[in-house]
N, C-alpha and C. Protein backbone atom coordinates (compact mmCIF):
# COMPACT_ATOMS: atom_id res chain seq x y z
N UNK A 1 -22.41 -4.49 -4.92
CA UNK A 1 -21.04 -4.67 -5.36
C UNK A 1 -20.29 -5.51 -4.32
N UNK A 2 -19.94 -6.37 -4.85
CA UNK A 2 -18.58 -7.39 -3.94
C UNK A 2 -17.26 -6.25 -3.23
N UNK A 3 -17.50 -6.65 -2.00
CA UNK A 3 -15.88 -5.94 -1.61
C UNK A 3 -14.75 -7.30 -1.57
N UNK A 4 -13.83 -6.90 -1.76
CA UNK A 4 -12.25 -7.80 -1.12
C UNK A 4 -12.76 -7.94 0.68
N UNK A 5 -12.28 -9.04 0.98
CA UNK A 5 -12.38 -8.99 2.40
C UNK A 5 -10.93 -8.44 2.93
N UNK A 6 -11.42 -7.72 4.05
CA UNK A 6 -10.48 -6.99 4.97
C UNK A 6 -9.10 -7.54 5.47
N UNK A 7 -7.37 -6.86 5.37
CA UNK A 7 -6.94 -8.03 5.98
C UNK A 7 -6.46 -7.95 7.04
N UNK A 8 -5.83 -8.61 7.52
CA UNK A 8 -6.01 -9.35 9.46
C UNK A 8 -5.82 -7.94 10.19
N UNK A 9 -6.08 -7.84 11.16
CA UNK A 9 -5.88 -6.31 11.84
C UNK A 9 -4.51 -5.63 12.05
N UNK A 10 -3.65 -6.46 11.81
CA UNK A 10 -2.29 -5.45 11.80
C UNK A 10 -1.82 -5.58 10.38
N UNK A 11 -2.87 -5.75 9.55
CA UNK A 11 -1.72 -5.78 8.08
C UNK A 11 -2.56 -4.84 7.07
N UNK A 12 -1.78 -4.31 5.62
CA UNK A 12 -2.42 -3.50 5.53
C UNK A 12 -2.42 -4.04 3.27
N UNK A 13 -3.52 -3.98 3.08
CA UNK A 13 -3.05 -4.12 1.39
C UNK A 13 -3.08 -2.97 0.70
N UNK A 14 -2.06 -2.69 -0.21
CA UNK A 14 -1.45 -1.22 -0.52
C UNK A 14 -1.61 -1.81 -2.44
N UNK A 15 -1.55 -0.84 -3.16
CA UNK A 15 -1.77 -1.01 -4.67
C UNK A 15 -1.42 0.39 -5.31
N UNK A 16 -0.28 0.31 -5.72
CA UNK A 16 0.65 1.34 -5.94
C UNK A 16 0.39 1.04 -7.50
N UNK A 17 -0.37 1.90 -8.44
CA UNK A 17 -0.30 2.60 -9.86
C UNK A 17 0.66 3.50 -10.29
N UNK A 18 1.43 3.14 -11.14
CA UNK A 18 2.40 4.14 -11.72
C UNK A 18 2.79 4.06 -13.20
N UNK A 19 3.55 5.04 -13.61
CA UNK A 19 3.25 4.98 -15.33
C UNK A 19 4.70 3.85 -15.94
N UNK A 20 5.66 3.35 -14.75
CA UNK A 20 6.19 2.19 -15.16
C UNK A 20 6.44 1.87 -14.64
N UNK A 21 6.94 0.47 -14.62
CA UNK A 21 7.45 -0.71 -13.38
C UNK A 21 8.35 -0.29 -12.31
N UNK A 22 9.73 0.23 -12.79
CA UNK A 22 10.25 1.22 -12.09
C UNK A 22 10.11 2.09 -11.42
N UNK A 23 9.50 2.43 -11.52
CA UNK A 23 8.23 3.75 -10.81
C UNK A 23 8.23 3.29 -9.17
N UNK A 24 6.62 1.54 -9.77
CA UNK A 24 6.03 1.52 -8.96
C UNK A 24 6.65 0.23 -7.98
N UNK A 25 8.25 0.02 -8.80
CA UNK A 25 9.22 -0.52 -7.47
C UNK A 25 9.77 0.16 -6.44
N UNK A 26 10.16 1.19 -6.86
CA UNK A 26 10.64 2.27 -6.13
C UNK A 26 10.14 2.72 -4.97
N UNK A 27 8.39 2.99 -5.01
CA UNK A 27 7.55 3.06 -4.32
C UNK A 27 7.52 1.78 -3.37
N UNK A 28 7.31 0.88 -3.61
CA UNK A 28 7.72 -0.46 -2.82
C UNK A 28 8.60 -0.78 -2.06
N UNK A 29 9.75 -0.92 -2.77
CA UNK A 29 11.18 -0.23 -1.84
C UNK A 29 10.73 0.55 -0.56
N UNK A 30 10.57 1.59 -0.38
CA UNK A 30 10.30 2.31 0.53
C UNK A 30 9.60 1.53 1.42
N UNK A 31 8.08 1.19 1.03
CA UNK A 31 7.26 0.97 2.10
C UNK A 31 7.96 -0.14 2.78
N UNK A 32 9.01 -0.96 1.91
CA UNK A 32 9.35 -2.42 2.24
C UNK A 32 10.15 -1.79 3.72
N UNK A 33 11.13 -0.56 3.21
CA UNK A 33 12.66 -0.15 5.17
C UNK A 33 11.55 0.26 5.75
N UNK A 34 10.23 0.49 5.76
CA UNK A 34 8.83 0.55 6.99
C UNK A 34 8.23 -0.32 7.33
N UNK A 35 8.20 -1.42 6.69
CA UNK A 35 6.95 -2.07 7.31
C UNK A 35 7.82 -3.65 6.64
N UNK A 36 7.54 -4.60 7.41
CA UNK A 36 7.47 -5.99 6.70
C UNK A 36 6.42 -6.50 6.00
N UNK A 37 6.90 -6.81 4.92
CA UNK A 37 6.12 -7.08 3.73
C UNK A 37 5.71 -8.58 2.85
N UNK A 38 4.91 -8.43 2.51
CA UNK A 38 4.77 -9.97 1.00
C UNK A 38 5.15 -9.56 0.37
N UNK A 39 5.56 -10.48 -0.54
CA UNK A 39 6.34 -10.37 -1.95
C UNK A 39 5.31 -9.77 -2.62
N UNK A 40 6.23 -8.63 -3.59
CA UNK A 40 5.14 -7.83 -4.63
C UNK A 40 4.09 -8.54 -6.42
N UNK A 41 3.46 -8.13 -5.91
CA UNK A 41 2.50 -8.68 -7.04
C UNK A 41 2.56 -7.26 -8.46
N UNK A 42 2.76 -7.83 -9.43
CA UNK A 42 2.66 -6.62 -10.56
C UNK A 42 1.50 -7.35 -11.42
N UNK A 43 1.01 -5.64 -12.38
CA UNK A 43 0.00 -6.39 -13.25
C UNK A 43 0.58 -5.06 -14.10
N UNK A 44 -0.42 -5.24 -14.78
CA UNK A 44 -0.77 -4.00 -16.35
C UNK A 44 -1.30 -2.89 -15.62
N UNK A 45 -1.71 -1.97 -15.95
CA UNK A 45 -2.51 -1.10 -15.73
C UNK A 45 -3.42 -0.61 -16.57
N UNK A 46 -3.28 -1.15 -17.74
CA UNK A 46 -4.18 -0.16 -18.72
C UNK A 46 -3.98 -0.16 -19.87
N UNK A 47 -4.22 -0.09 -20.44
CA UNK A 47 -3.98 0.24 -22.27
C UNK A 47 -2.64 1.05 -22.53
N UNK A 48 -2.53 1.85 -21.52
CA UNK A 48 -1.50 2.98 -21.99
C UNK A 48 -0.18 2.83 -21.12
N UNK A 49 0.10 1.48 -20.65
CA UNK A 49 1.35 0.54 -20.01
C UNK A 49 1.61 1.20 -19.28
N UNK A 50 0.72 1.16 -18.27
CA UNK A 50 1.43 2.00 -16.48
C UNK A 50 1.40 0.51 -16.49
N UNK A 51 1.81 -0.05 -14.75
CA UNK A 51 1.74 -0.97 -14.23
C UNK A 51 0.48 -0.67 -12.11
N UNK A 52 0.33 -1.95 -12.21
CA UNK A 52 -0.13 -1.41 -10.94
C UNK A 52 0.44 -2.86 -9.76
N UNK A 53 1.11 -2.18 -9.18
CA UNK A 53 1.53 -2.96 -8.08
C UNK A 53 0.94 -3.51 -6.88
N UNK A 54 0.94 -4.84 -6.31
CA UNK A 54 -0.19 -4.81 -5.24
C UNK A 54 0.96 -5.14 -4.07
N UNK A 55 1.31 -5.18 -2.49
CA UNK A 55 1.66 -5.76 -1.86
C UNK A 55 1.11 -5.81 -0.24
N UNK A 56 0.93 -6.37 0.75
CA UNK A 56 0.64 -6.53 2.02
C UNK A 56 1.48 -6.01 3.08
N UNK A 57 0.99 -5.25 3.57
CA UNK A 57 2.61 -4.35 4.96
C UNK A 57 2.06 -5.16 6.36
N UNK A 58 2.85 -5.72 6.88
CA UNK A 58 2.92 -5.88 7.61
C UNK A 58 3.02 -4.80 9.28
N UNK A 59 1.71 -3.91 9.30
CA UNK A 59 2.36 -2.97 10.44
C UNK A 59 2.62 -3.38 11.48
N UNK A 60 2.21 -4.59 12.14
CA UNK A 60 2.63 -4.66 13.51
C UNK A 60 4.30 -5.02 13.93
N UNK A 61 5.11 -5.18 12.72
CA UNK A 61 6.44 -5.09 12.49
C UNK A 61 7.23 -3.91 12.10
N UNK A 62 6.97 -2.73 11.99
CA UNK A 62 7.19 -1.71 12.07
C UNK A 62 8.35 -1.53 11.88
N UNK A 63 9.06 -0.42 10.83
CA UNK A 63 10.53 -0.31 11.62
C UNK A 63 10.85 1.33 11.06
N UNK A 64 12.09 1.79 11.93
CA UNK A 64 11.73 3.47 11.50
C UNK A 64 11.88 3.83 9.88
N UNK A 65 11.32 4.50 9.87
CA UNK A 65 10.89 5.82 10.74
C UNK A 65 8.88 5.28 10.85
N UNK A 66 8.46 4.65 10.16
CA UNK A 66 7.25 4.04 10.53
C UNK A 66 7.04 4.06 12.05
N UNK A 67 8.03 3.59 12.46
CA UNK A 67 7.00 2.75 14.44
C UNK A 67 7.36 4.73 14.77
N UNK A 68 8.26 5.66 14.51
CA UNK A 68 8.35 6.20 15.30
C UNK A 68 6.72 7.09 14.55
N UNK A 69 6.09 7.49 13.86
CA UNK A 69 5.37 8.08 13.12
C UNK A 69 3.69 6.77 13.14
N UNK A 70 3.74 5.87 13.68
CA UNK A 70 2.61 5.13 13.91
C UNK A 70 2.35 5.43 15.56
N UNK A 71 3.56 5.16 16.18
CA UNK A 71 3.21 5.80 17.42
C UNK A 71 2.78 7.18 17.87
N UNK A 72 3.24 8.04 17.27
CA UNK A 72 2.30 9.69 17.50
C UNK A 72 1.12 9.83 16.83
N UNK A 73 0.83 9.34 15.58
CA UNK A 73 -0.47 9.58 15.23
C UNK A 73 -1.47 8.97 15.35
N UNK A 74 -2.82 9.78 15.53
CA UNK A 74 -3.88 9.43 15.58
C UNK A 74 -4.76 9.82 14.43
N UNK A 75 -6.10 8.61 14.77
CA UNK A 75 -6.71 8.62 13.50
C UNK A 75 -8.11 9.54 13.87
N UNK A 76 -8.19 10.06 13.18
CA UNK A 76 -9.30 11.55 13.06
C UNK A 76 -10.94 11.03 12.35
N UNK A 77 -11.06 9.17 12.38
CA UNK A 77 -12.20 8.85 12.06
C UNK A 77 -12.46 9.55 10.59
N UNK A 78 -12.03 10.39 9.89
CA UNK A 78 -12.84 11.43 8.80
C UNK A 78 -12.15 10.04 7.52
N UNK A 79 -12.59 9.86 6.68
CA UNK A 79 -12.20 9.04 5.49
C UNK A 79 -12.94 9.70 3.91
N UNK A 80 -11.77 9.83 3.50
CA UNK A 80 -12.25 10.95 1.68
C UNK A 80 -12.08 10.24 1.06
N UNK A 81 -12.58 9.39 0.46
CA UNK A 81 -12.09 8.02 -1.01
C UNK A 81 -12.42 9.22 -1.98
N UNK A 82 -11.17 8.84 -3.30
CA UNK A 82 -10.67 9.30 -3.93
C UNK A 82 -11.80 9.21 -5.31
N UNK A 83 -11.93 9.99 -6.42
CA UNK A 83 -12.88 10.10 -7.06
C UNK A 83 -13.44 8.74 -7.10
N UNK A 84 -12.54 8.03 -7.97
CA UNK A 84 -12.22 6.49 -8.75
C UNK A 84 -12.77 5.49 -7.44
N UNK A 85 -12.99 5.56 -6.11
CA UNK A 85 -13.06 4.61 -4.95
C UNK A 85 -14.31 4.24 -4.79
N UNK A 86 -14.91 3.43 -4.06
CA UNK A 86 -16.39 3.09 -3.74
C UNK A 86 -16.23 3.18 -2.58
């Protein structure tokens, strides 16, 4: 199976599914007062009109409450992909 290639080490690609556009702006919004971002990409989702949102975060631009919550945590190596994941 083909993967997407990885992107640059401080950025992160995020793909927010939700059951409408609104939804999965909202969700965007947010990540956007955390992190600096690309402009959002929308698509379909499905037969049954969710939408699925794609956009790029910028973490090494950080801003709160992100930098204060990137700076205390650490990563625990353990990774659970979700049923649907490869």
């Amino acid at each position: 199976m083909d993967h997407e290639p990885l992107p640059s080490e401080d950025h992160a690609e995020v793909r927010v599914v939700a059951a409408t556009p609104e939804v999965a702006r909202r969700v965007a919004e947010v990540l956007r007062r955390c992190f600096a971002s690309t402009e959002q990409r929308s698509y379909p989702a499905g037969r049954e009109g969710g939408t699925r949102l794609h956009l790029t975060l910028d973490t090494a631009h950080a801003a709160e409450p992100a930098r204060t919550w990137l700076a205390t945590s650490e990563s625990t190596g353990q990774y659970q992909a979700h049923a649907d994941e490869v």
